[in-house]
N, C-alpha and C. Protein backbone atom coordinates (compact mmCIF):
# COMPACT_ATOMS: atom_id res chain seq x y z
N UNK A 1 43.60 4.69 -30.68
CA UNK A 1 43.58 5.83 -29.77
C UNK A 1 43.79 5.34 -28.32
N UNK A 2 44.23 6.33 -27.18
CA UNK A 2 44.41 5.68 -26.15
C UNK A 2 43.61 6.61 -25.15
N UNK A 3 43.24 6.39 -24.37
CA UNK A 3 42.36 7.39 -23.67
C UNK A 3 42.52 6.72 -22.27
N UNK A 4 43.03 8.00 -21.42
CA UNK A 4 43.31 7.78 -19.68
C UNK A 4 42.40 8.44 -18.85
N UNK A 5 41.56 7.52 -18.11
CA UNK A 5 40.81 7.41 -17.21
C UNK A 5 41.18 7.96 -15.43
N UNK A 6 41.09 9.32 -15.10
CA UNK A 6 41.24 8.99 -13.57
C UNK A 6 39.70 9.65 -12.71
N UNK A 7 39.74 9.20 -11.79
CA UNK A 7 38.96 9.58 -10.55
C UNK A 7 39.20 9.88 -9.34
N UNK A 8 38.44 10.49 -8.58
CA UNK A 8 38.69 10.57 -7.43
C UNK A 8 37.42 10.74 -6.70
N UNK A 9 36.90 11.07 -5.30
CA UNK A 9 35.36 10.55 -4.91
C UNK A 9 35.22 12.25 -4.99
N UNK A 10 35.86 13.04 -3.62
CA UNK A 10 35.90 14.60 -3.49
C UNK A 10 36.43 15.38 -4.57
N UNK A 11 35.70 16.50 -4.08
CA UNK A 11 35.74 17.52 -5.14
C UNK A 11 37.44 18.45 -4.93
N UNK A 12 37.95 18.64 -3.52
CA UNK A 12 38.81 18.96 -2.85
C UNK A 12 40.28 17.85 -3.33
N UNK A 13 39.63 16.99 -4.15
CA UNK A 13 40.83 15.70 -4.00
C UNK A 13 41.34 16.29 -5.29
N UNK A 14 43.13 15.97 -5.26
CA UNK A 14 43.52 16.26 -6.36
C UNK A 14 43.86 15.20 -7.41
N UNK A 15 43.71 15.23 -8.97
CA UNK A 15 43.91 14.17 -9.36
C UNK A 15 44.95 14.14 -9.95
N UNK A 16 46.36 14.85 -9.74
CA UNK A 16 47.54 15.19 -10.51
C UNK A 16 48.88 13.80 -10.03
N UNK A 17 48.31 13.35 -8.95
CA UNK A 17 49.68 11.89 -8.65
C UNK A 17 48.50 11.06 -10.11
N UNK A 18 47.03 10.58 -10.54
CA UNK A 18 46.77 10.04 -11.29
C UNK A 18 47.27 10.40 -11.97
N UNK A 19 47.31 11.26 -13.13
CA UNK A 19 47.76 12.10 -14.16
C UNK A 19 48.98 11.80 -14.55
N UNK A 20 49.92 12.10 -12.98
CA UNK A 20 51.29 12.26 -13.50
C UNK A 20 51.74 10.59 -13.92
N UNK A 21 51.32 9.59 -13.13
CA UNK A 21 51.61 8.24 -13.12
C UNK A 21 51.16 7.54 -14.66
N UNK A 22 49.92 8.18 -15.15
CA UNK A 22 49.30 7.56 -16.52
C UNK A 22 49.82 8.02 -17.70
N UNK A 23 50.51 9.46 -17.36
CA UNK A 23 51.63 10.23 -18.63
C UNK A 23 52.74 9.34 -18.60
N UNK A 24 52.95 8.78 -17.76
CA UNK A 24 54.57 8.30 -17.27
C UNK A 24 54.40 6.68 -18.39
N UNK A 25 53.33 6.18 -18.11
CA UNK A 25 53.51 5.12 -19.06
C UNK A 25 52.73 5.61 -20.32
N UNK A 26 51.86 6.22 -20.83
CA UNK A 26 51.81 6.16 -22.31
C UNK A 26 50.84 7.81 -22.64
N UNK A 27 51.66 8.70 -23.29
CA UNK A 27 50.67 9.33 -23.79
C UNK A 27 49.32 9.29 -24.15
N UNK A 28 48.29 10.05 -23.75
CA UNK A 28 46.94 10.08 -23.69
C UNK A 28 46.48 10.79 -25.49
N UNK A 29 45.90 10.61 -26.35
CA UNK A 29 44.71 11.14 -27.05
C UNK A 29 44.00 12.51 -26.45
N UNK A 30 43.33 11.88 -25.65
CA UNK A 30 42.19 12.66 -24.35
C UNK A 30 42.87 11.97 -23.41
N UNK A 31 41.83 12.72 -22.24
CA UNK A 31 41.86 12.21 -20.55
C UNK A 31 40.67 12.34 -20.26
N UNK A 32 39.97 11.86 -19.75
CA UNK A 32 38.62 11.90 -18.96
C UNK A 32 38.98 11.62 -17.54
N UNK A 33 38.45 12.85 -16.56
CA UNK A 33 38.39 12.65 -15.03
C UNK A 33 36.95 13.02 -14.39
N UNK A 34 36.43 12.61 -13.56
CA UNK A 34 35.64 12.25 -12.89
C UNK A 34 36.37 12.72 -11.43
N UNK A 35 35.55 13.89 -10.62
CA UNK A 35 35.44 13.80 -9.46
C UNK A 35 34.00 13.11 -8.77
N UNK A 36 33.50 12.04 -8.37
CA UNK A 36 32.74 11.45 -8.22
C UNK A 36 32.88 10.36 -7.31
N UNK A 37 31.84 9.57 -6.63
CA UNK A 37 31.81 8.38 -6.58
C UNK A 37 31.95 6.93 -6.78
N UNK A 38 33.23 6.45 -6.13
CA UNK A 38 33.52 4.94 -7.39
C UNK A 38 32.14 4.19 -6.82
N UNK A 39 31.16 3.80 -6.14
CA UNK A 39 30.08 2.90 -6.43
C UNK A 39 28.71 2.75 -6.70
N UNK A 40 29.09 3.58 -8.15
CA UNK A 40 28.43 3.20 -9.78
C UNK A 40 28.85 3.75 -10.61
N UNK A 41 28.70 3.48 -11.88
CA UNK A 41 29.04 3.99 -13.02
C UNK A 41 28.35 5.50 -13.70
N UNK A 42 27.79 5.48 -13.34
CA UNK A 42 26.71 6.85 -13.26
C UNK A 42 27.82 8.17 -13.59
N UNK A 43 28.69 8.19 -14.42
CA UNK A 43 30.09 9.60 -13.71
C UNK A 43 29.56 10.07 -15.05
N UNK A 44 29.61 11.78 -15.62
CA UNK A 44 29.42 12.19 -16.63
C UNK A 44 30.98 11.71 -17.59
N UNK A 45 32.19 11.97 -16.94
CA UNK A 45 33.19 11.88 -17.91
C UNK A 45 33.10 10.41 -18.33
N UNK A 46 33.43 9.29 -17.65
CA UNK A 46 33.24 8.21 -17.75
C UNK A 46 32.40 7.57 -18.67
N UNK A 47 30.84 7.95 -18.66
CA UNK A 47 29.79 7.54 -19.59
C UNK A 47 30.53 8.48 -21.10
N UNK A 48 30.78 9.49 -21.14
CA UNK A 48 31.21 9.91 -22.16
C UNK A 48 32.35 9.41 -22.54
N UNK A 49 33.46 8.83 -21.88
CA UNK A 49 34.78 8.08 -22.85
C UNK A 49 33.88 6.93 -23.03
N UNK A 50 32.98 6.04 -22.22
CA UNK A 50 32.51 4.66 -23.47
C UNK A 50 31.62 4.97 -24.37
N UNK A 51 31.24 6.24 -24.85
CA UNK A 51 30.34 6.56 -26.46
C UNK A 51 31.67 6.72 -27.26
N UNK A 52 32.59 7.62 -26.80
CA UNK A 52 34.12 7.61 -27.33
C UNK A 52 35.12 6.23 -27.96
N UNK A 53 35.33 5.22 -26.54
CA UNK A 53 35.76 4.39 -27.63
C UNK A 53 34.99 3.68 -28.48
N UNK A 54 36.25 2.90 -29.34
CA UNK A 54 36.08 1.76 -30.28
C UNK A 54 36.52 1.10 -30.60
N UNK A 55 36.41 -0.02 -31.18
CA UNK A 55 37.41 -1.26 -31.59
C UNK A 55 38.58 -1.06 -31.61
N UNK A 56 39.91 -1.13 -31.15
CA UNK A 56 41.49 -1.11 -31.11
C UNK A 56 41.55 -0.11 -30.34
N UNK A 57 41.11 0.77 -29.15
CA UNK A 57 41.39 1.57 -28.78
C UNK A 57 41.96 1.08 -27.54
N UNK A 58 42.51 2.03 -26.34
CA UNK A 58 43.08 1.14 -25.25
C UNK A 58 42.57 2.23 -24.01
N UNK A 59 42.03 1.93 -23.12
CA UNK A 59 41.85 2.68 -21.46
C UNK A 59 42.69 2.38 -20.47
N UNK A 60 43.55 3.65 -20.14
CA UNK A 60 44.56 3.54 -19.45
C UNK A 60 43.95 3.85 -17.29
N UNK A 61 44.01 3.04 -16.79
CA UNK A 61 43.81 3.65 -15.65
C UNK A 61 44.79 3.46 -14.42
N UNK A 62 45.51 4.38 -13.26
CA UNK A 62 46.45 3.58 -12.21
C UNK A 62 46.20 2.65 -11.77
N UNK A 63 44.81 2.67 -11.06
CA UNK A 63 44.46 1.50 -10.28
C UNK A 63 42.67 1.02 -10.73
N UNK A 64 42.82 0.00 -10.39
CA UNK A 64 41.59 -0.79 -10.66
C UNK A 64 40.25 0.42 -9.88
N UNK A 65 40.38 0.48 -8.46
CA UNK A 65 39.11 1.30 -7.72
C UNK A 65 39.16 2.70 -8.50
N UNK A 66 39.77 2.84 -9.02
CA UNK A 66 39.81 4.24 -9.83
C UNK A 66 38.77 3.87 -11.04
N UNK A 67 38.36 2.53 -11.50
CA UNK A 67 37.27 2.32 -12.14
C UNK A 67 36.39 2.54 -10.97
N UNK A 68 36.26 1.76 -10.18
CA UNK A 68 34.91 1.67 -9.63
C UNK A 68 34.85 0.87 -8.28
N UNK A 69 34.34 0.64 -7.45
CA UNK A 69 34.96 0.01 -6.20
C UNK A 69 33.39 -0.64 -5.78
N UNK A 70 32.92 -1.40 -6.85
CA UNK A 70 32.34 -2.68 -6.67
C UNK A 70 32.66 -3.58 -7.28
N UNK A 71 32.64 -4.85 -7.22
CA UNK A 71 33.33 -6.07 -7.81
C UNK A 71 32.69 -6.34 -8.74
N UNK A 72 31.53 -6.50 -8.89
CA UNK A 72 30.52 -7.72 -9.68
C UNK A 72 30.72 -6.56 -10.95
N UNK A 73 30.16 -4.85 -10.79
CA UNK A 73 30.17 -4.07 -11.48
C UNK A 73 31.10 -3.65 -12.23
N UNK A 74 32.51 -3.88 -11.71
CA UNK A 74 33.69 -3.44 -12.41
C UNK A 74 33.97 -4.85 -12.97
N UNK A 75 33.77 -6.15 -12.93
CA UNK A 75 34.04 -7.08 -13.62
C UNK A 75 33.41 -6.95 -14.75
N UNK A 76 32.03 -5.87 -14.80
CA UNK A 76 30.74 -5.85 -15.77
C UNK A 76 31.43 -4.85 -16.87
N UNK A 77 31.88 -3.95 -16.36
CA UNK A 77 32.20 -2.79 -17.28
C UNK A 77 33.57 -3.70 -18.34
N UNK A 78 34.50 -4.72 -17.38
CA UNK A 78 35.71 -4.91 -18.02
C UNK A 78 35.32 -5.75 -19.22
N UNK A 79 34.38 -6.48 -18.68
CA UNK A 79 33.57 -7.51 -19.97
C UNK A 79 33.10 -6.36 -20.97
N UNK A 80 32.24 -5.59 -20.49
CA UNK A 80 31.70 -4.44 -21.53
C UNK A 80 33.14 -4.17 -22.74
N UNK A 81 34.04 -3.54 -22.72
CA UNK A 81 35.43 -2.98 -22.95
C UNK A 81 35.41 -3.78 -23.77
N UNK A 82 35.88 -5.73 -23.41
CA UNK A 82 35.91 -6.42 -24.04
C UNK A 82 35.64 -7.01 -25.32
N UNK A 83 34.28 -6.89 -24.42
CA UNK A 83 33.30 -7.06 -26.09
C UNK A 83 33.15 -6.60 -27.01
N UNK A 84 33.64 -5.29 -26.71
CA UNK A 84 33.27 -4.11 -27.82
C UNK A 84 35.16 -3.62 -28.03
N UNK A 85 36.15 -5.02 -28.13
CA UNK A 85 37.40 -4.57 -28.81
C UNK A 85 38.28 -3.62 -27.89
N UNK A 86 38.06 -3.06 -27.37
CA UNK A 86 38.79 -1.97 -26.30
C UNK A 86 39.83 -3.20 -24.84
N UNK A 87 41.20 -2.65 -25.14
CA UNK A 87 41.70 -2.85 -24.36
C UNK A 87 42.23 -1.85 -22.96
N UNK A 88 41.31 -2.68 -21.64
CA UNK A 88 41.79 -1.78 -20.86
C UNK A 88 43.35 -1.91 -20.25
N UNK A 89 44.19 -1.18 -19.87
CA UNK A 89 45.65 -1.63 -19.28
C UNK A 89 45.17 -0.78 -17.39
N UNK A 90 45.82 -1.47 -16.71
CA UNK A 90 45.70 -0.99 -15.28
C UNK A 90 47.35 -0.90 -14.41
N UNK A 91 47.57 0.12 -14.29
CA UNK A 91 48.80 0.21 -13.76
C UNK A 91 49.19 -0.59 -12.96
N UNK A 92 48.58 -1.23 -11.51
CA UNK A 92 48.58 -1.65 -10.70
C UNK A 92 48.49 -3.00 -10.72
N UNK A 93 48.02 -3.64 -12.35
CA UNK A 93 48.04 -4.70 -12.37
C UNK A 93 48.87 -5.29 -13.62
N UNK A 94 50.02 -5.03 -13.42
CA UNK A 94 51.47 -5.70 -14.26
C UNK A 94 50.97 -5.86 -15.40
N UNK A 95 49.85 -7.21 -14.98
CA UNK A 95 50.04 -8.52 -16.72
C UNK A 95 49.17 -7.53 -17.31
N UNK A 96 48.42 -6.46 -17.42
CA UNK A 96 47.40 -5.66 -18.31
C UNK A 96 47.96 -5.31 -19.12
N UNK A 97 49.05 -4.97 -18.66
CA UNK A 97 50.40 -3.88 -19.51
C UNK A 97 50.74 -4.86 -20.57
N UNK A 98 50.93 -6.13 -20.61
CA UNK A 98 51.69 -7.13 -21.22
C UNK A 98 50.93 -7.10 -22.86
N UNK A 99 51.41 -7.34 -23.66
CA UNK A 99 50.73 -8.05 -24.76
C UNK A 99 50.90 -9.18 -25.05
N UNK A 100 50.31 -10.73 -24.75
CA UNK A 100 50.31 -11.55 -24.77
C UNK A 100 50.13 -12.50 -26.29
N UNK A 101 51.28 -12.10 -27.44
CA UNK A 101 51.23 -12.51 -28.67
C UNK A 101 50.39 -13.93 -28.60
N UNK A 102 49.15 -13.90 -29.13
CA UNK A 102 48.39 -15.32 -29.62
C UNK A 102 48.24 -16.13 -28.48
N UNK A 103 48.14 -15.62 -27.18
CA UNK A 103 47.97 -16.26 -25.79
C UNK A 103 47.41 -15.71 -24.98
N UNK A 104 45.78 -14.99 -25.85
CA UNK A 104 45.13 -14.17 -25.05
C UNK A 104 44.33 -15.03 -23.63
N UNK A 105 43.98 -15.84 -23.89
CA UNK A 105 43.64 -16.80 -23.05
C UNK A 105 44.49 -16.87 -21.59
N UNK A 106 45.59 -16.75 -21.57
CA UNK A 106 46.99 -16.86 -20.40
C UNK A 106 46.82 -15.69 -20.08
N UNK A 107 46.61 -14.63 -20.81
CA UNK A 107 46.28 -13.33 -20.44
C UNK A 107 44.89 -13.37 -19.54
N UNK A 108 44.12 -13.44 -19.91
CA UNK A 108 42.27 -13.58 -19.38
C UNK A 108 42.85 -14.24 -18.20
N UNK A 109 42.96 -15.24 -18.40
CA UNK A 109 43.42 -16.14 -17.19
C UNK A 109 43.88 -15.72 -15.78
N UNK A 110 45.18 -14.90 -16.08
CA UNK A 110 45.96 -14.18 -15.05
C UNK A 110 45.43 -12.94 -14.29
N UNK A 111 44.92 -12.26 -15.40
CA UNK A 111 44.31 -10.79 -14.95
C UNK A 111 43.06 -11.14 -14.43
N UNK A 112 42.30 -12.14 -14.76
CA UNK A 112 40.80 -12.49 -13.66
C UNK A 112 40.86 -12.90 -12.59
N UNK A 113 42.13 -13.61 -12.71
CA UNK A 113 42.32 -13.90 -10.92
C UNK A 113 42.65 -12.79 -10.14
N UNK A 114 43.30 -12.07 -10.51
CA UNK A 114 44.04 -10.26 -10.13
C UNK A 114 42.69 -9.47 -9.95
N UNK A 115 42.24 -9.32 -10.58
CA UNK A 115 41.14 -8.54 -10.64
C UNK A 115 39.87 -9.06 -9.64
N UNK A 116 39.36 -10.47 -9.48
CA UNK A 116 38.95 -10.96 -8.59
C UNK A 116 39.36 -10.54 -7.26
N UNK A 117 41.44 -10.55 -6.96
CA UNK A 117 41.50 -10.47 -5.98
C UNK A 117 41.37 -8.92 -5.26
N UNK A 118 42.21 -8.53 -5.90
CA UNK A 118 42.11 -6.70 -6.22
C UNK A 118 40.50 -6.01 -5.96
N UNK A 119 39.48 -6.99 -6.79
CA UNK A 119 38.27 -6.41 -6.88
C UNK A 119 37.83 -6.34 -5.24
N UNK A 120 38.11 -7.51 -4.53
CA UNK A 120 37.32 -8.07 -3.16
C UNK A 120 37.95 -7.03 -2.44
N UNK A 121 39.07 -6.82 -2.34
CA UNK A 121 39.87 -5.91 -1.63
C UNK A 121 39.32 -4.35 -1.54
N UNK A 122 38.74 -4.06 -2.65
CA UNK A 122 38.42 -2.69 -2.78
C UNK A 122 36.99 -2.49 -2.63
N UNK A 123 36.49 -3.29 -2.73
CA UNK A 123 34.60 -3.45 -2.09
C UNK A 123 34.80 -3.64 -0.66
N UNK A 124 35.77 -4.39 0.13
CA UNK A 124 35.36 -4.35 1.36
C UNK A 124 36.13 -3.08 1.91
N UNK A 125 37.18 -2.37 1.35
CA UNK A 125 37.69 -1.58 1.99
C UNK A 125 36.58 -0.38 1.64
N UNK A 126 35.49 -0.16 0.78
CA UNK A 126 34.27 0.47 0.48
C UNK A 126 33.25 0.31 1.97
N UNK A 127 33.50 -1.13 1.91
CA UNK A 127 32.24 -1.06 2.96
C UNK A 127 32.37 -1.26 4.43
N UNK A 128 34.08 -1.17 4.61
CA UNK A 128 34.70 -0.73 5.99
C UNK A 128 34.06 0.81 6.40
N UNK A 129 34.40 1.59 5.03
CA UNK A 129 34.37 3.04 5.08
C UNK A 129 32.49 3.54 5.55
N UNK A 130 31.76 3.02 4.70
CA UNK A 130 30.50 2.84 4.90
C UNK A 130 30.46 2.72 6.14
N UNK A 131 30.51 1.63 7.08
CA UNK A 131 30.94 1.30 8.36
C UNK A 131 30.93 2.04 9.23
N UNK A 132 31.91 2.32 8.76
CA UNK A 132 32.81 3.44 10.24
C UNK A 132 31.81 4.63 10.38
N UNK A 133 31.33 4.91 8.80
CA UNK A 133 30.55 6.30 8.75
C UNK A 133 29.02 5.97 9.47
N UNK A 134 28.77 4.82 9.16
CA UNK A 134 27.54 4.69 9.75
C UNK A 134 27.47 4.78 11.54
N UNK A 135 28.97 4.04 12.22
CA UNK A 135 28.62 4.37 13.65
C UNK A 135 28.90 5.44 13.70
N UNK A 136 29.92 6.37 13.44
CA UNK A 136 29.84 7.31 13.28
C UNK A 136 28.39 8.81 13.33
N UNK A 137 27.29 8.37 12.40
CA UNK A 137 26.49 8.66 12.64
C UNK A 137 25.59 8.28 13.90
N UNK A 138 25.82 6.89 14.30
CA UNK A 138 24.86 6.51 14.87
C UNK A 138 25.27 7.15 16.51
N UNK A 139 26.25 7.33 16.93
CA UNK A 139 27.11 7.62 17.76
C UNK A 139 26.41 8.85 18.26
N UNK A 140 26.53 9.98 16.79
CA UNK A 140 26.15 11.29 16.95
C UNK A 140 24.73 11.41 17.24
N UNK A 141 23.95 10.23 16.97
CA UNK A 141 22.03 10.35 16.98
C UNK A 141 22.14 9.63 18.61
N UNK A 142 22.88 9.27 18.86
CA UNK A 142 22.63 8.61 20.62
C UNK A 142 23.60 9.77 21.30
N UNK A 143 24.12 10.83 21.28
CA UNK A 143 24.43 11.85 21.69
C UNK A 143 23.48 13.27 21.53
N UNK A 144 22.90 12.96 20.40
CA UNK A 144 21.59 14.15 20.04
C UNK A 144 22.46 15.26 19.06
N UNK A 145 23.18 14.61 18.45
CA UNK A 145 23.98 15.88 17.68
C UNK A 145 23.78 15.74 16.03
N UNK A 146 23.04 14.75 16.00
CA UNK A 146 22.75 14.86 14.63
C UNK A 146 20.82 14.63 14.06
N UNK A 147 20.77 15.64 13.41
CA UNK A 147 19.41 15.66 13.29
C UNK A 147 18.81 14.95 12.03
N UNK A 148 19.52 14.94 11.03
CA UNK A 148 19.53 14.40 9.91
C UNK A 148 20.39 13.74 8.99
N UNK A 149 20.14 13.17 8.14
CA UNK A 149 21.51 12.07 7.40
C UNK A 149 21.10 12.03 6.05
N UNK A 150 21.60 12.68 4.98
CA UNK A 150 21.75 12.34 3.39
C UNK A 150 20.79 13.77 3.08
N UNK A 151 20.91 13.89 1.58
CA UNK A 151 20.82 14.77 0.24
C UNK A 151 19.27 14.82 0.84
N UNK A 152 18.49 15.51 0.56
CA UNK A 152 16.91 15.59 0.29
C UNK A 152 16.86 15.19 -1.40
N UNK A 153 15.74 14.43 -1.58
CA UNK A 153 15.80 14.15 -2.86
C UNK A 153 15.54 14.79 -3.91
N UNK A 154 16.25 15.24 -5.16
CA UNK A 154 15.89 16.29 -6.05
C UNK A 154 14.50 15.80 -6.62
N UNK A 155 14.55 17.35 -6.28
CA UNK A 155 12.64 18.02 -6.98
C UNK A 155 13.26 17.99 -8.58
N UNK A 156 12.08 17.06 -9.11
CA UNK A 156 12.18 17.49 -10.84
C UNK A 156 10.40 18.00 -11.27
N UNK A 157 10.56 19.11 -12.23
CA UNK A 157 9.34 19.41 -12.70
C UNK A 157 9.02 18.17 -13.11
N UNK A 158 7.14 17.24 -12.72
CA UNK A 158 6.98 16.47 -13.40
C UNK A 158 6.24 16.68 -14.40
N UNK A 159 5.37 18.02 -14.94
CA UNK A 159 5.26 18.13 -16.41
C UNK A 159 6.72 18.36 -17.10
N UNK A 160 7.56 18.47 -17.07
CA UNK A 160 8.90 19.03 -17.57
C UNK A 160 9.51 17.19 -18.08
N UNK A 161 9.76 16.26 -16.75
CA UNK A 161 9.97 15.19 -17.05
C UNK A 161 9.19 14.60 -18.00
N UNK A 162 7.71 14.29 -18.09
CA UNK A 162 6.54 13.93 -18.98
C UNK A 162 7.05 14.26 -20.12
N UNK A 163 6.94 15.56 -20.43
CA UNK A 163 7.63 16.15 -21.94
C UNK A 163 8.58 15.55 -22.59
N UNK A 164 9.84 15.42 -21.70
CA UNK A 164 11.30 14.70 -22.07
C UNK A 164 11.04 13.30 -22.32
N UNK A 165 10.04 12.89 -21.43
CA UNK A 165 9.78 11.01 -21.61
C UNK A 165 9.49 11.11 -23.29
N UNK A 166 8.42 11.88 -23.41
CA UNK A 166 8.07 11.84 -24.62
C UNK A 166 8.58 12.03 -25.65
N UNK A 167 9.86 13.02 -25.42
CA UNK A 167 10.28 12.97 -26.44
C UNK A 167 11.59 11.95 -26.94
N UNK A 168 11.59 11.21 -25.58
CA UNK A 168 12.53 10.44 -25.54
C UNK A 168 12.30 8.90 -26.42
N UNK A 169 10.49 8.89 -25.62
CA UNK A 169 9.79 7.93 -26.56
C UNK A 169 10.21 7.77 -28.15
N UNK A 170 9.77 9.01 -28.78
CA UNK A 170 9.59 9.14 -30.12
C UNK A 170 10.99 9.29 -30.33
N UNK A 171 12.06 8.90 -30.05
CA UNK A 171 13.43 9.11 -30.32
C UNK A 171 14.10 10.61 -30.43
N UNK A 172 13.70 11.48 -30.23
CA UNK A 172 13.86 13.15 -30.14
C UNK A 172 15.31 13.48 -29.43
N UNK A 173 15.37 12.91 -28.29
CA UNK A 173 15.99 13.23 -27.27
C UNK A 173 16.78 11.91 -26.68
N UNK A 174 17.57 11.46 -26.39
CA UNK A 174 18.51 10.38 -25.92
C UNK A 174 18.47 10.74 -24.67
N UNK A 175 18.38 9.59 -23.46
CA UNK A 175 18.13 9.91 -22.32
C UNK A 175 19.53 10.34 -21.29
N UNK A 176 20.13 10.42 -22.17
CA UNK A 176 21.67 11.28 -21.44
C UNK A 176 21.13 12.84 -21.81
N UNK A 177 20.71 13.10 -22.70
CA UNK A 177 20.12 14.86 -22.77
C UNK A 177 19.12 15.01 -22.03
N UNK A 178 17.96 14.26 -21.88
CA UNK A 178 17.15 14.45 -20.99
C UNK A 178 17.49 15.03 -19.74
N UNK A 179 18.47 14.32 -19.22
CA UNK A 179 19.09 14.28 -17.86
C UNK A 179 19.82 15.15 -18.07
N UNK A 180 20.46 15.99 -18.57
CA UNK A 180 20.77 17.05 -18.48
C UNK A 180 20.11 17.93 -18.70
N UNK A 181 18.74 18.12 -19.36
CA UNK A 181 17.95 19.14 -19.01
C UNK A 181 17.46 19.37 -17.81
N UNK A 182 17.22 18.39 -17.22
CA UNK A 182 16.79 18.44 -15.70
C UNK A 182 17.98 18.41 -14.91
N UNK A 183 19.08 18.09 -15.26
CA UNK A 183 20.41 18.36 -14.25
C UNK A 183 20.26 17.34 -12.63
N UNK A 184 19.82 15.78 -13.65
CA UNK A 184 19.87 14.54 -12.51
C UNK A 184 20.45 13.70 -13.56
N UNK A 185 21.16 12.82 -12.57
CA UNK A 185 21.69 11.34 -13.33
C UNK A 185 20.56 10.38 -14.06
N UNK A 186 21.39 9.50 -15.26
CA UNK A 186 20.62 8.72 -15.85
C UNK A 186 19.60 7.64 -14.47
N UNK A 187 20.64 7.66 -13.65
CA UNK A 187 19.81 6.66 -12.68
C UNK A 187 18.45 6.95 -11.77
N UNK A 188 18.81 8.50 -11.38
CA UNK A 188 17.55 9.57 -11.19
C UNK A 188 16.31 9.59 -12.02
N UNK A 189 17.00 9.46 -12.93
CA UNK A 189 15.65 9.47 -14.09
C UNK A 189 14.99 8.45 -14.21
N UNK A 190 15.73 7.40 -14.47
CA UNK A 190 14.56 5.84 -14.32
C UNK A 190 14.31 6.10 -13.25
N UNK A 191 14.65 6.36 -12.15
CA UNK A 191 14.01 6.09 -10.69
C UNK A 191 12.64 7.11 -10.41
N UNK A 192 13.16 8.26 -11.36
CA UNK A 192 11.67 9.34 -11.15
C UNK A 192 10.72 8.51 -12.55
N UNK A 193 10.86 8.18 -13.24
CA UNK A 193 10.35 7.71 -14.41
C UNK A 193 9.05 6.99 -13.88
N UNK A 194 9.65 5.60 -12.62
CA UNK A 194 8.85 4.77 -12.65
C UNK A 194 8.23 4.85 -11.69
N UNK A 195 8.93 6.19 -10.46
CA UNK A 195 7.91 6.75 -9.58
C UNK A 195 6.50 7.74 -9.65
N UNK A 196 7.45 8.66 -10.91
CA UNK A 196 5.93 9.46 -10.94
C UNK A 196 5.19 9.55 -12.21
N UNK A 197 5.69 8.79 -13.03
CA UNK A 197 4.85 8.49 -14.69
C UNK A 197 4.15 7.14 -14.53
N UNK A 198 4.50 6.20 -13.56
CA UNK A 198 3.88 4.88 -13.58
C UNK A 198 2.86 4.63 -12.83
């Protein structure tokens, strides 16, 4: 099976140049898109194509930050893929495309250095952006025009959470349903887990 991966961060962003570029080299199975954040893995479509694949399957994506635009993490996920038989191909990076008859090794080889370099490139152009946004803010708080900065943190019922732990305990519930009963990320949830049950 082949299954094509795109993203984008905004909700306003369109993802149809992805689309059109990932039809262009190989018909899709499915598509999974993600309007989200590339830095973490945390995306609903995303977590749902890796319960999806399996051994011989292939993940098509344009560009590498369209996984994810941390290094250490997107090296983590490509190993993940790996291990578990799934070949990813990346538009942007030639040798992915290749099939390297009985010379997977020359393959590994080439694409880790690519991906290394590719990877550094797209974490710092992450944390340029970070950057800019932060003087940006800071600019506006030494002018008096900004009163506040980020989300307030979601309120979860904590008898409601308690319940779900529990039933999560006793195997009832898988903690991807949990989190959608409460309508927060898996990462929300350990983070309320060990704040207000511990």
């Amino acid at each position: 099976m082949t299954y094509h991966y795109c993203r984008v961060s905004a909700r306003e962003q369109k993802l149809d140049r992805q689309l059109m570029a990932l039809s262009g080299y190989k018909k899709a199975d499915k598509v999974f898109c993600d309007k989200a954040s590339g830095k973490n893995f945390e995306r609903e479509s995303y977590q749902a194509m890796k319960d999806t694949v399996k051994a011989g399957d292939e993940v098509v994506v344009k560009e590498l930050d369209r996984l994810g635009r941390n290094k250490e993490d997107v090296k983590a996920e490509l190993k993940w893929f790996k291990e578990h038989g799934v070949t990813v191909r990346i538009l942007d990076i030639p040798t992915t495309l290749i099939d390297f008859q009985g010379q997977d090794w020359v393959q590994d080889l080439v694409n880790n250095v690519l991906i290394e370099v590719i990877g550094s490139i797209a974490q710092r152009e992450r944390e340029k952006i970070h950057d800019r946004m932060m003087e940006g803010i800071a600019a506006k708080k030494a002018r008096g025009e900004w009163d506040d900065y980020g989300r307030p943190p979601k309120v979860v019922d904590e008898k409601l959470l308690s319940d779900l732990r529990e039933k999560n305990k006793k195997g009832i519930l898988t903690v991807g349903e949990c989190c959608q009963q409460l309508g927060i990320s898996k990462r929300t949830w350990y983070n309320k887990i060990k704040s207000v049950l511990c």
